[in-house]
PDB file of N, CA and C in Angstrom:
ATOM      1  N   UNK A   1       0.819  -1.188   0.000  1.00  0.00           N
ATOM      2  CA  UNK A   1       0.000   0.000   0.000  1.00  0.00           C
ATOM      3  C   UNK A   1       0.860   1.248   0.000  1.00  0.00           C
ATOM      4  N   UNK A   2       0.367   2.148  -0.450  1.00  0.00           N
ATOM      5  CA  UNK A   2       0.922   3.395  -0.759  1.00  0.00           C
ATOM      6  C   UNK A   2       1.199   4.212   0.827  1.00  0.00           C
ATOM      7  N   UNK A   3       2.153   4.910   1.009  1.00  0.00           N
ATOM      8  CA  UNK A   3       2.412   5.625   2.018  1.00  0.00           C
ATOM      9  C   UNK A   3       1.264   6.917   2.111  1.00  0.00           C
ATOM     10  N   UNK A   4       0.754   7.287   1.300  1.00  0.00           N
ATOM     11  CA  UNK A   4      -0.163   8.373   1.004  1.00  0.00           C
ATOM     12  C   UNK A   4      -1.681   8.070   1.751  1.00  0.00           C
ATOM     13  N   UNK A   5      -1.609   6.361   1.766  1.00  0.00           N
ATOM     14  CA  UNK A   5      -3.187   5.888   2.113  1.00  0.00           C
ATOM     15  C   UNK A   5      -3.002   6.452   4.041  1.00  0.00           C
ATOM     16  N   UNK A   6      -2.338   6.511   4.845  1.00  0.00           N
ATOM     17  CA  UNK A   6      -1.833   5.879   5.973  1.00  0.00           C
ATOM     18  C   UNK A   6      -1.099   7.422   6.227  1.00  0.00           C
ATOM     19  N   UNK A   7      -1.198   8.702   5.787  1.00  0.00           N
ATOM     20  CA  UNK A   7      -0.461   9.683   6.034  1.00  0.00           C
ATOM     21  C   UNK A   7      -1.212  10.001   6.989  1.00  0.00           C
ATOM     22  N   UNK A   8      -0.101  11.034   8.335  1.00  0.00           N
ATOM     23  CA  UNK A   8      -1.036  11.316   9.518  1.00  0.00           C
ATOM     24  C   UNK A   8      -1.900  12.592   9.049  1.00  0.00           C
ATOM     25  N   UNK A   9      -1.873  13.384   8.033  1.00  0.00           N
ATOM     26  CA  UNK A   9      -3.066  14.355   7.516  1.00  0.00           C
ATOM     27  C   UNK A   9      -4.286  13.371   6.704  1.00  0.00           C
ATOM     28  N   UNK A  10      -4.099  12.661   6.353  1.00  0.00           N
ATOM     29  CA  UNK A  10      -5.397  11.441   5.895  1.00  0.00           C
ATOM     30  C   UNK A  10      -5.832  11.291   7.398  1.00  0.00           C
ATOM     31  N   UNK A  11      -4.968  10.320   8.202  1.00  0.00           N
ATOM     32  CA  UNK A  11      -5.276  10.061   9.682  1.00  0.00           C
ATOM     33  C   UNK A  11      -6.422  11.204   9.677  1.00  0.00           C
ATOM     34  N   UNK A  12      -6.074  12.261  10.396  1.00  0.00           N
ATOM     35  CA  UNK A  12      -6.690  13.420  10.840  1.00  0.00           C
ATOM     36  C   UNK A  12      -7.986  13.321  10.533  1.00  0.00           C
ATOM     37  N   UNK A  13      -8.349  13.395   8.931  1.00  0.00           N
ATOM     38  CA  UNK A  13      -9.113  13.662   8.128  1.00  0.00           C
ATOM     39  C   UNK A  13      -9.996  12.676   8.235  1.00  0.00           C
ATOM     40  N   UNK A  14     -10.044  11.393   8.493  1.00  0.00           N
ATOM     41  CA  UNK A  14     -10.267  10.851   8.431  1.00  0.00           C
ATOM     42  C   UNK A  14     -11.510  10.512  10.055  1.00  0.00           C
ATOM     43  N   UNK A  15     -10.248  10.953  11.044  1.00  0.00           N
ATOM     44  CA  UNK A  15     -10.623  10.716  12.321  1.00  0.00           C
ATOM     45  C   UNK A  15     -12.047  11.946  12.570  1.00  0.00           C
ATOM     46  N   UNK A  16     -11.949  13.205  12.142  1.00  0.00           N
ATOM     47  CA  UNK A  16     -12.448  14.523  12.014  1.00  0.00           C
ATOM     48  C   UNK A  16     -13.770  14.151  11.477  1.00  0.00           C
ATOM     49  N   UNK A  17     -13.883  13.082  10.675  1.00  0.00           N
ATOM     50  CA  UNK A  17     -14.634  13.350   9.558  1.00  0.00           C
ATOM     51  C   UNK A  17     -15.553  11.735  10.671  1.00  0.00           C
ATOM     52  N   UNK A  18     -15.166  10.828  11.070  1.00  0.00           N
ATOM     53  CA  UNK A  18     -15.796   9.904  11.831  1.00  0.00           C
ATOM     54  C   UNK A  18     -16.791  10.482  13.306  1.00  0.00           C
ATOM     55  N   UNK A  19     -15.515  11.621  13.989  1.00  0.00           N
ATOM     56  CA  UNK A  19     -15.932  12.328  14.878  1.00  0.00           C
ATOM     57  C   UNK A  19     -17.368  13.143  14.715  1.00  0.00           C
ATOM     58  N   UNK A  20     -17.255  13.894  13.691  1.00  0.00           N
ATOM     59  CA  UNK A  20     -18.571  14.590  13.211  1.00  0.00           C
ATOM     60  C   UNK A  20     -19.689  13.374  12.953  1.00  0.00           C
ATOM     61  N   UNK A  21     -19.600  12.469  11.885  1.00  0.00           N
ATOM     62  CA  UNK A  21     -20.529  11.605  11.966  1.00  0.00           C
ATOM     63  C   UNK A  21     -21.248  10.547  13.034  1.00  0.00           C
ATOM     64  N   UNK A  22     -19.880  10.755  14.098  1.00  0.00           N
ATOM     65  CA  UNK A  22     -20.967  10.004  15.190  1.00  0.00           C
ATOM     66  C   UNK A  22     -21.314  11.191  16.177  1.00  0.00           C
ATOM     67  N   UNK A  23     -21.072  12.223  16.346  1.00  0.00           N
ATOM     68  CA  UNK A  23     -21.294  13.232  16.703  1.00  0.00           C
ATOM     69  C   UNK A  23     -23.120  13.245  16.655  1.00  0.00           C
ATOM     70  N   UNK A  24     -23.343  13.193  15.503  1.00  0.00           N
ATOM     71  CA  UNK A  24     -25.066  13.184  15.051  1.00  0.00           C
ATOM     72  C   UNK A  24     -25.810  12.351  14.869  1.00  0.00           C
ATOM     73  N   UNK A  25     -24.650  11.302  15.218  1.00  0.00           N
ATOM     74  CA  UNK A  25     -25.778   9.870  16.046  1.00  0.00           C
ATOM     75  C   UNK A  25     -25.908  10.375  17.349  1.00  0.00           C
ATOM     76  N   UNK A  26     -24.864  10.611  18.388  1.00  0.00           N
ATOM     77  CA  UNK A  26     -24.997  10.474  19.971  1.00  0.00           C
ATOM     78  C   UNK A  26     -23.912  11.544  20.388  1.00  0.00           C
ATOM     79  N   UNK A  27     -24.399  12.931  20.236  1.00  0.00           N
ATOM     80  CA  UNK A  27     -23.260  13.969  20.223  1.00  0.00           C
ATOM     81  C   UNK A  27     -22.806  13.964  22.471  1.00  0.00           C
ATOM     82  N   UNK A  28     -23.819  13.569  22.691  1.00  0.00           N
ATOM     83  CA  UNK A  28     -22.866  12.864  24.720  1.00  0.00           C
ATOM     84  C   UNK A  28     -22.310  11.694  24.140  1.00  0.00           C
ATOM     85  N   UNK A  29     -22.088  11.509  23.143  1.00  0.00           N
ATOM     86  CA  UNK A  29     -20.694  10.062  23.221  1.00  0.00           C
ATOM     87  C   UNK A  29     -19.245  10.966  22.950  1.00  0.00           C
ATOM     88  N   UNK A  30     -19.717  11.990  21.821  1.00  0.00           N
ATOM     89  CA  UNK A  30     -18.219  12.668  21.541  1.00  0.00           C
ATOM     90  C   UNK A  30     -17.877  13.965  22.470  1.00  0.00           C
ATOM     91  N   UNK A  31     -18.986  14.412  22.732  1.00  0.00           N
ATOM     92  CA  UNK A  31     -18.320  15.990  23.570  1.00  0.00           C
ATOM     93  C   UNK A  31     -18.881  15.773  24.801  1.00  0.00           C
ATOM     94  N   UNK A  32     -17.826  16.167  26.116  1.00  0.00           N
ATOM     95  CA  UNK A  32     -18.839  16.608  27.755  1.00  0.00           C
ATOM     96  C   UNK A  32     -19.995  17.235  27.882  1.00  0.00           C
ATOM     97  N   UNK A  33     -19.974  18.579  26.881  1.00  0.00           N
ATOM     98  CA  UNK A  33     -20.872  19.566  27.414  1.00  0.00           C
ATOM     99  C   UNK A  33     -20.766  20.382  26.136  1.00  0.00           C
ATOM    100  N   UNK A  34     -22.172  21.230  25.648  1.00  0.00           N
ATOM    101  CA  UNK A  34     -22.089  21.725  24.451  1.00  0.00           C
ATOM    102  C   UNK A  34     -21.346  22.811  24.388  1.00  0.00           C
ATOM    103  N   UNK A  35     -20.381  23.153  25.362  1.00  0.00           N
ATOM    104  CA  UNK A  35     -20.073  24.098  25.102  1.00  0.00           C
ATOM    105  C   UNK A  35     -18.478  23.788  24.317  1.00  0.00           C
ATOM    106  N   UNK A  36     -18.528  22.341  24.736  1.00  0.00           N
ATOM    107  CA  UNK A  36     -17.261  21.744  23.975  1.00  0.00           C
ATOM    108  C   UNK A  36     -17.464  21.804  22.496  1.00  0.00           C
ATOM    109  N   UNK A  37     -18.645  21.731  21.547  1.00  0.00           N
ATOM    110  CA  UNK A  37     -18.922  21.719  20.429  1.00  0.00           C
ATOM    111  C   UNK A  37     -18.569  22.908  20.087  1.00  0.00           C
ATOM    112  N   UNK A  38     -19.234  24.217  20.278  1.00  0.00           N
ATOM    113  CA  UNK A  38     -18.177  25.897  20.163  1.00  0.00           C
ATOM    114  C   UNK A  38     -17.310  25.916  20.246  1.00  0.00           C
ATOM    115  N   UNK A  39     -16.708  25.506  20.822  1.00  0.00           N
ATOM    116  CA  UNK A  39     -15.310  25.180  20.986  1.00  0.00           C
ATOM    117  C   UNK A  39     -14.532  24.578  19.952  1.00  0.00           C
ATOM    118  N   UNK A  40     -15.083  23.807  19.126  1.00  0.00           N
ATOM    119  CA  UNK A  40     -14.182  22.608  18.491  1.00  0.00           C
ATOM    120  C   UNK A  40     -13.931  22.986  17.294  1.00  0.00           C
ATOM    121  N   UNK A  41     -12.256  23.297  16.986  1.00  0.00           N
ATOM    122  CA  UNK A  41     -11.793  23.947  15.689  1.00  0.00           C
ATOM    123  C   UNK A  41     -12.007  22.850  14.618  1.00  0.00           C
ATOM    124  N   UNK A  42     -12.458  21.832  14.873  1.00  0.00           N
ATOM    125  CA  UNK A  42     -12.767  20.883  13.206  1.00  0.00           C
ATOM    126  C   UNK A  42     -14.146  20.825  12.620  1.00  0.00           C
ATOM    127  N   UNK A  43     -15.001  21.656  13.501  1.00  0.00           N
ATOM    128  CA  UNK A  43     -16.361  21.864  12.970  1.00  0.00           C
ATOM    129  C   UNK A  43     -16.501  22.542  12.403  1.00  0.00           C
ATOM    130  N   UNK A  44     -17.377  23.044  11.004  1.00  0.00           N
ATOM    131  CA  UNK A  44     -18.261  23.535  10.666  1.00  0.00           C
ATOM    132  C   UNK A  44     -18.943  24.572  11.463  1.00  0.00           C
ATOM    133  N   UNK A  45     -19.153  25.908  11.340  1.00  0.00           N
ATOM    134  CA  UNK A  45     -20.545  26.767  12.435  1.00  0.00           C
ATOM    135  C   UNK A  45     -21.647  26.022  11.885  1.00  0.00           C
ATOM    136  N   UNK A  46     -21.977  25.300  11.034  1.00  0.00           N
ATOM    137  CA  UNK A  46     -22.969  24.675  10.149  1.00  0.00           C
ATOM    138  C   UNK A  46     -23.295  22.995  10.635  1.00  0.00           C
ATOM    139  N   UNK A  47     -22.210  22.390  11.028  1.00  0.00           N
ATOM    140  CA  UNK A  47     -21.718  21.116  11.582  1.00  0.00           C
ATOM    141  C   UNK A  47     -22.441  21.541  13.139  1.00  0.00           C
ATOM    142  N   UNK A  48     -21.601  22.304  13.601  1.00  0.00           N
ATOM    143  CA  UNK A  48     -22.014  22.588  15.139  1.00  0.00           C
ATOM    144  C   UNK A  48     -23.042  22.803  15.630  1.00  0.00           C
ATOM    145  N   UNK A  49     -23.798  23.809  14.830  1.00  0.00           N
ATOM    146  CA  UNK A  49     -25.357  23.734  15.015  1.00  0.00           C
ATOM    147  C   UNK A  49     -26.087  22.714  14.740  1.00  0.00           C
ATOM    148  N   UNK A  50     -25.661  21.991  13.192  1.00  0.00           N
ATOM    149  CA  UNK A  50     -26.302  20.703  13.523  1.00  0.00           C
ATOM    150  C   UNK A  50     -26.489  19.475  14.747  1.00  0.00           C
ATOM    151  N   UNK A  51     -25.628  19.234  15.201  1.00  0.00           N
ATOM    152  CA  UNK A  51     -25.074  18.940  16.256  1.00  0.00           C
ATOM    153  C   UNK A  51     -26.155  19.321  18.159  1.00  0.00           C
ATOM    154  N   UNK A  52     -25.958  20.697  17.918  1.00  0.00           N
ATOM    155  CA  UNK A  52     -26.158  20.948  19.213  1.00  0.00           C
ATOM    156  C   UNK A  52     -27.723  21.093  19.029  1.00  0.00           C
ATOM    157  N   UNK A  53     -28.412  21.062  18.298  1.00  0.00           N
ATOM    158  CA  UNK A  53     -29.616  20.666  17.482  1.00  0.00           C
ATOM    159  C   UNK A  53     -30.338  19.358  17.929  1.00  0.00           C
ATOM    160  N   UNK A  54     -29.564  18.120  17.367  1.00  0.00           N
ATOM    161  CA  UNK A  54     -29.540  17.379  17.826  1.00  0.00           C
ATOM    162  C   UNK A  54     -29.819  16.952  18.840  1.00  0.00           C
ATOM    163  N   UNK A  55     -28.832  17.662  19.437  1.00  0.00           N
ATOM    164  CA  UNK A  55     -28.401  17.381  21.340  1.00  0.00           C
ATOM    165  C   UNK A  55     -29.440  17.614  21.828  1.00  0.00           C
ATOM    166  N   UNK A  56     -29.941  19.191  21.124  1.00  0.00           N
ATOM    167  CA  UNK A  56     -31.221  19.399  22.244  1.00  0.00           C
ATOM    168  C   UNK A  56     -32.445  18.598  21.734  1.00  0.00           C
ATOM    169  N   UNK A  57     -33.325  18.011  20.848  1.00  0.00           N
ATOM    170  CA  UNK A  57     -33.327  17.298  20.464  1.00  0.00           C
ATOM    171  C   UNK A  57     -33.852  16.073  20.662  1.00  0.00           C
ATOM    172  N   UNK A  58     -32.833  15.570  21.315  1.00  0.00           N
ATOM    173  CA  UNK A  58     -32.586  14.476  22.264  1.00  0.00           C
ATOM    174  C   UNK A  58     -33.032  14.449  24.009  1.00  0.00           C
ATOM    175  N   UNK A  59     -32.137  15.765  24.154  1.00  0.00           N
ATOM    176  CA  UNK A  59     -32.595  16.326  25.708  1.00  0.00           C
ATOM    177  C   UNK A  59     -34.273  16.468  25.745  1.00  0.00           C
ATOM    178  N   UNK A  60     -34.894  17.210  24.473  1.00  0.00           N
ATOM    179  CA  UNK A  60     -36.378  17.529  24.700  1.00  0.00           C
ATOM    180  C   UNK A  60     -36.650  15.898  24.979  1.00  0.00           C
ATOM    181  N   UNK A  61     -36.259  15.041  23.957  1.00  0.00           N
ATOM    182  CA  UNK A  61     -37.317  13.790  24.564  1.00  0.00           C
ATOM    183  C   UNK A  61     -36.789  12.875  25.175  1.00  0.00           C
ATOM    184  N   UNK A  62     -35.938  12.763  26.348  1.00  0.00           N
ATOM    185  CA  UNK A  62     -35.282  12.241  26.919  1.00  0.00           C
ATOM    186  C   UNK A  62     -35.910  12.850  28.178  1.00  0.00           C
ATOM    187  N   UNK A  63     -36.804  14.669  28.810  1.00  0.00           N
ATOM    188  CA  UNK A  63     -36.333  14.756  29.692  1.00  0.00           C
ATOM    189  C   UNK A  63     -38.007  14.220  30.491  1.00  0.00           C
ATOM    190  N   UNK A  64     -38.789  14.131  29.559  1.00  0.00           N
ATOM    191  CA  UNK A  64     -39.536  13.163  29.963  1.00  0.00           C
ATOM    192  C   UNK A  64     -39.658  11.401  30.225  1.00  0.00           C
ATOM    193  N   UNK A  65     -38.471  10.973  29.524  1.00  0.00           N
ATOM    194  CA  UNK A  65     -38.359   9.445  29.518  1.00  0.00           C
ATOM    195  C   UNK A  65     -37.558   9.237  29.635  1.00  0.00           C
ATOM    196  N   UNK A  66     -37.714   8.119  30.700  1.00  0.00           N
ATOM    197  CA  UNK A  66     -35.954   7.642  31.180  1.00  0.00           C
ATOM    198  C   UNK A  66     -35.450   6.598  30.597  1.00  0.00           C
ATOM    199  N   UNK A  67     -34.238   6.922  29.779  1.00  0.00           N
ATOM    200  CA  UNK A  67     -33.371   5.693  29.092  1.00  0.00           C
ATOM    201  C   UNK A  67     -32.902   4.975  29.763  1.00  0.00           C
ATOM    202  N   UNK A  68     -32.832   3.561  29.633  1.00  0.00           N
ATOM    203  CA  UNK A  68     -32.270   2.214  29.382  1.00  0.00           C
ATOM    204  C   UNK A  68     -30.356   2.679  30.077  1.00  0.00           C
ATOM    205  N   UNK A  69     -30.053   2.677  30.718  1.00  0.00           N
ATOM    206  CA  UNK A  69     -28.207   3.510  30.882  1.00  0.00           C
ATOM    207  C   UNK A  69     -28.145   4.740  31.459  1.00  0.00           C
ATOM    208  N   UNK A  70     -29.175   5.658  31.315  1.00  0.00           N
ATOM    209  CA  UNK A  70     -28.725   6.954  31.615  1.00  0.00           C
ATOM    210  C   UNK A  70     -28.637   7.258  33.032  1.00  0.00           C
ATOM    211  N   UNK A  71     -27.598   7.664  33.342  1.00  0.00           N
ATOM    212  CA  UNK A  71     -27.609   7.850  35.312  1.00  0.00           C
ATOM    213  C   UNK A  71     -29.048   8.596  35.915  1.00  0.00           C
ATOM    214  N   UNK A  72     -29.240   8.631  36.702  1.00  0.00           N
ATOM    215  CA  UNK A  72     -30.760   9.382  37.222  1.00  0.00           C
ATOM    216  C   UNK A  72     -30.006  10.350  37.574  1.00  0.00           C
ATOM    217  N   UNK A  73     -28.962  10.865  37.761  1.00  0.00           N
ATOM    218  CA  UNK A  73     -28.487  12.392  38.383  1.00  0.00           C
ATOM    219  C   UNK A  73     -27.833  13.813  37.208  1.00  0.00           C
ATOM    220  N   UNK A  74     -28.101  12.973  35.667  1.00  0.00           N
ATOM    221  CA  UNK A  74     -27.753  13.816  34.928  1.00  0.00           C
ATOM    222  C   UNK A  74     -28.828  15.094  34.624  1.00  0.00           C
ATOM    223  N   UNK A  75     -28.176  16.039  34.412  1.00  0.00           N
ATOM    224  CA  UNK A  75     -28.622  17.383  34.500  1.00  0.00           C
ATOM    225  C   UNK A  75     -29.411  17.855  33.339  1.00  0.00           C
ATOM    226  N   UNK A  76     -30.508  18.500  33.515  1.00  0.00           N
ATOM    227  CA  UNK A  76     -30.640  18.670  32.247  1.00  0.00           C
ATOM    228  C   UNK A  76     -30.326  19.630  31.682  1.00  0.00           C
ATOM    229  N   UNK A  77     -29.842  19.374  29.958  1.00  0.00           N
ATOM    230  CA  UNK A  77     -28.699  20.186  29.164  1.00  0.00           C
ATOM    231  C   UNK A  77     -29.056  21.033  28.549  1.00  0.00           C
ATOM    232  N   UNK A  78     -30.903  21.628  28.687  1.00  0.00           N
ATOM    233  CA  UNK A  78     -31.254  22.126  27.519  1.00  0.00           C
ATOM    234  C   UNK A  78     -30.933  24.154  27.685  1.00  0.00           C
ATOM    235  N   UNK A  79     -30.655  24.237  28.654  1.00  0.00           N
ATOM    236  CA  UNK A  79     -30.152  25.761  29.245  1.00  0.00           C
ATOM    237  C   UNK A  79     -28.902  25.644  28.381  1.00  0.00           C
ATOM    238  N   UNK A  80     -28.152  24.860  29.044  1.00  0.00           N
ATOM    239  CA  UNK A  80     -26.425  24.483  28.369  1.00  0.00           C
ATOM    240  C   UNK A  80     -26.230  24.851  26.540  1.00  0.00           C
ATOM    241  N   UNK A  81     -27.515  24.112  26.092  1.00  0.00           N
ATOM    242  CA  UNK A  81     -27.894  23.904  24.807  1.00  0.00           C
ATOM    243  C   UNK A  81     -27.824  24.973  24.428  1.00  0.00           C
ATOM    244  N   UNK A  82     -28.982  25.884  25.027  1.00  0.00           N
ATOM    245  CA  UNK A  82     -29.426  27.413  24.259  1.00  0.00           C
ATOM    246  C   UNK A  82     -28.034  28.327  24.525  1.00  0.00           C
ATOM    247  N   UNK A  83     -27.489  28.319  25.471  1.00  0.00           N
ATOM    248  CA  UNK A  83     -26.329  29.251  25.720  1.00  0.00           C
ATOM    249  C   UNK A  83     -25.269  29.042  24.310  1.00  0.00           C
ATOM    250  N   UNK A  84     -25.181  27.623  24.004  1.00  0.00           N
ATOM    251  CA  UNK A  84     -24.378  27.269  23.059  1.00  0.00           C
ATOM    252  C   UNK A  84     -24.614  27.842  21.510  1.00  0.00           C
ATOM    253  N   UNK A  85     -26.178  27.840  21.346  1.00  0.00           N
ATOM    254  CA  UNK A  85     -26.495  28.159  20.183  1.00  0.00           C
ATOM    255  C   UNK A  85     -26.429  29.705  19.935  1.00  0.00           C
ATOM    256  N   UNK A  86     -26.795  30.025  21.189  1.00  0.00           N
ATOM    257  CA  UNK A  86     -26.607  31.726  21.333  1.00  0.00           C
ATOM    258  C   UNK A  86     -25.139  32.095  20.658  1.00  0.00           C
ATOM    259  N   UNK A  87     -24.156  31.505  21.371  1.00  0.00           N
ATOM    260  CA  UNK A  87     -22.658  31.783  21.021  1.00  0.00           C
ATOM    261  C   UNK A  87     -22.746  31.851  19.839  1.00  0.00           C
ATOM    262  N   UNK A  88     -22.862  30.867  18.905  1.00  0.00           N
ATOM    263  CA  UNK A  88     -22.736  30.191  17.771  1.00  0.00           C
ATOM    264  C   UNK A  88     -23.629  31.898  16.758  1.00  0.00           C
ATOM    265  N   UNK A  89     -24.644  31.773  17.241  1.00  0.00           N
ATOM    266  CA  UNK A  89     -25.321  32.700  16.708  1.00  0.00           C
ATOM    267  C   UNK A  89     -24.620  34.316  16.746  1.00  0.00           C
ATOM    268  N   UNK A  90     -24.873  34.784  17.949  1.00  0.00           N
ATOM    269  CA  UNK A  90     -23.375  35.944  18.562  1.00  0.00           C
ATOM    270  C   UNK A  90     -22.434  36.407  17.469  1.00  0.00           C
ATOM    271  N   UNK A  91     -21.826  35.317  17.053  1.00  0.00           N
ATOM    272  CA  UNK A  91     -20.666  34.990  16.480  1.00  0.00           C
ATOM    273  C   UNK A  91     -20.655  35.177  15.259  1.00  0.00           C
ATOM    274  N   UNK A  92     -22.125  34.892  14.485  1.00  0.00           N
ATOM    275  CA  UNK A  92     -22.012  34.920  13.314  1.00  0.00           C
ATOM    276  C   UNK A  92     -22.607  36.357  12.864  1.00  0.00           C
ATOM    277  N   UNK A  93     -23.175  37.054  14.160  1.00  0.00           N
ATOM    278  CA  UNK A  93     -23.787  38.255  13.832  1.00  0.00           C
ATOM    279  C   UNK A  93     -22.765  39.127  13.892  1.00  0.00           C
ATOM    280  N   UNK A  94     -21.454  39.079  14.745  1.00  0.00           N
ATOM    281  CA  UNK A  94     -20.481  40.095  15.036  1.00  0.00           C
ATOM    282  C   UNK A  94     -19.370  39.660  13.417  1.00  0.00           C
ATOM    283  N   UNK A  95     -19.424  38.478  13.075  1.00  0.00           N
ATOM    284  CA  UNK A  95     -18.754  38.621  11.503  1.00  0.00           C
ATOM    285  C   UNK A  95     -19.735  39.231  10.450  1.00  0.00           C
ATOM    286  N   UNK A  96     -20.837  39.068  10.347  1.00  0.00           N
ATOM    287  CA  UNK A  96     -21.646  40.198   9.809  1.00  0.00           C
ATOM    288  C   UNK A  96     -21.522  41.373   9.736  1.00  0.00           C
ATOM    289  N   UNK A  97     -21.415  41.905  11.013  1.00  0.00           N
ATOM    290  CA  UNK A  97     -21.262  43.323  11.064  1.00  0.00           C
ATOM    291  C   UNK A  97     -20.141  43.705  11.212  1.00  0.00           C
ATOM    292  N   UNK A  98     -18.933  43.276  11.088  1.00  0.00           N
ATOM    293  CA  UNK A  98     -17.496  43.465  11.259  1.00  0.00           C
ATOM    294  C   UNK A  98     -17.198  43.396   9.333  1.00  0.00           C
ATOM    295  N   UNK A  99     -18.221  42.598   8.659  1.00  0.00           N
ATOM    296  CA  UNK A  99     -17.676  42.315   7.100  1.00  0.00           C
ATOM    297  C   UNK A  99     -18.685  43.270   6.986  1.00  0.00           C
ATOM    298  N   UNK A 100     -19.705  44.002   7.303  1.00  0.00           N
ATOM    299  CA  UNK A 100     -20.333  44.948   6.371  1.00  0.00           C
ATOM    300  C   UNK A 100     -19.900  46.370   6.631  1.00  0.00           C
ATOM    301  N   UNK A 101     -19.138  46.676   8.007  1.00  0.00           N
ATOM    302  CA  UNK A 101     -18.347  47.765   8.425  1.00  0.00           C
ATOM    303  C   UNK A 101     -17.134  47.680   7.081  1.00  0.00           C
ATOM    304  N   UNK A 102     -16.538  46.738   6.701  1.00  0.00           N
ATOM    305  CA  UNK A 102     -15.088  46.169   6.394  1.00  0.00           C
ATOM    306  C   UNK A 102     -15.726  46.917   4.768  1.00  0.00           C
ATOM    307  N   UNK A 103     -16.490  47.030   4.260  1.00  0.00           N
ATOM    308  CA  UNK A 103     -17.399  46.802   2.709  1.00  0.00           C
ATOM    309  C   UNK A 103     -17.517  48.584   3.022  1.00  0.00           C
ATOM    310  N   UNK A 104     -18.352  48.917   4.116  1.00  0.00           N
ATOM    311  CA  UNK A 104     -18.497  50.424   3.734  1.00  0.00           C
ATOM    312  C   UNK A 104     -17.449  50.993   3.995  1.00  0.00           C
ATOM    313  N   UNK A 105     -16.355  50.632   4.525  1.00  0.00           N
ATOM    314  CA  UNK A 105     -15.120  51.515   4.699  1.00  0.00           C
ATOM    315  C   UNK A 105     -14.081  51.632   2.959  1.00  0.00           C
ATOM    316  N   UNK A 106     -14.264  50.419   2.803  1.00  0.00           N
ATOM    317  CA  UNK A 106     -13.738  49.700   1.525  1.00  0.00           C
ATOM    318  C   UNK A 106     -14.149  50.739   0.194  1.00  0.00           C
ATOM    319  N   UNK A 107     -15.515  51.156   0.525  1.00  0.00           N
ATOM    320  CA  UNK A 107     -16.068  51.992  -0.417  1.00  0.00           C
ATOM    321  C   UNK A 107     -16.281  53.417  -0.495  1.00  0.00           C
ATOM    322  N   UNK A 108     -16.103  53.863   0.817  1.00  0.00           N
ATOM    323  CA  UNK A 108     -15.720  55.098   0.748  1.00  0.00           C
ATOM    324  C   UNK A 108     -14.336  55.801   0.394  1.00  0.00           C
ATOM    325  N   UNK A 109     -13.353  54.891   0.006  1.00  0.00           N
ATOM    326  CA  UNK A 109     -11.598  55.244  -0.136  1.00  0.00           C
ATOM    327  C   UNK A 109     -12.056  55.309  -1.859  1.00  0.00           C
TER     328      UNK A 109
END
């Protein structure tokens, strides 16, 4: 086999790209807390929301029914959730208005 199949940037890519997909099967298998998903430089803002989407999601119908495994003392995440999406959101409004400041300055020179 080729050294190219087995390179640690394939690795990466590879691992990144598994991470996200089980991410949106069971995003409490890959991250602690959503705030780890904001956090995570291999996502997507598009990935992440999907994601914490999900999560909540899950939390809505989970916090009426108790799963099969789940400890009885876990918290519920859906506060955690919204804070996360807020960020996410925040974030994309302050590059908005930082690229449409960036456009009228651009055009007045």
């Amino acid at each position: 086999m080729s050294k190219e199949l087995h390179s640690p940037q394939r690795c990466r890519m590879l691992n990144i790209r598994f991470e996200y997909q089980l991410a949106i099967i069971d995003p409490i298998f890959v991250f602690d807390n959503p705030s780890d998903v904001v956090k995570s430089t291999t996502l997507t803002r598009a990935q992440k929301i999907q994601i914490l989407s999900i999560w909540e999601y899950d939390g809505r119908g989970a916090k009426g029914d108790v799963k099969i495994g789940t400890p009885p003392d876990r918290h519920n995440p859906l506060p955690d959730l919204h804070s996360a999406l807020k960020v996410i959101n925040d974030m994309l409004d302050l590059e908005h208005e930082l690229l449409t400041k960036h456009r009228g300055a651009a055009a007045s020179h």
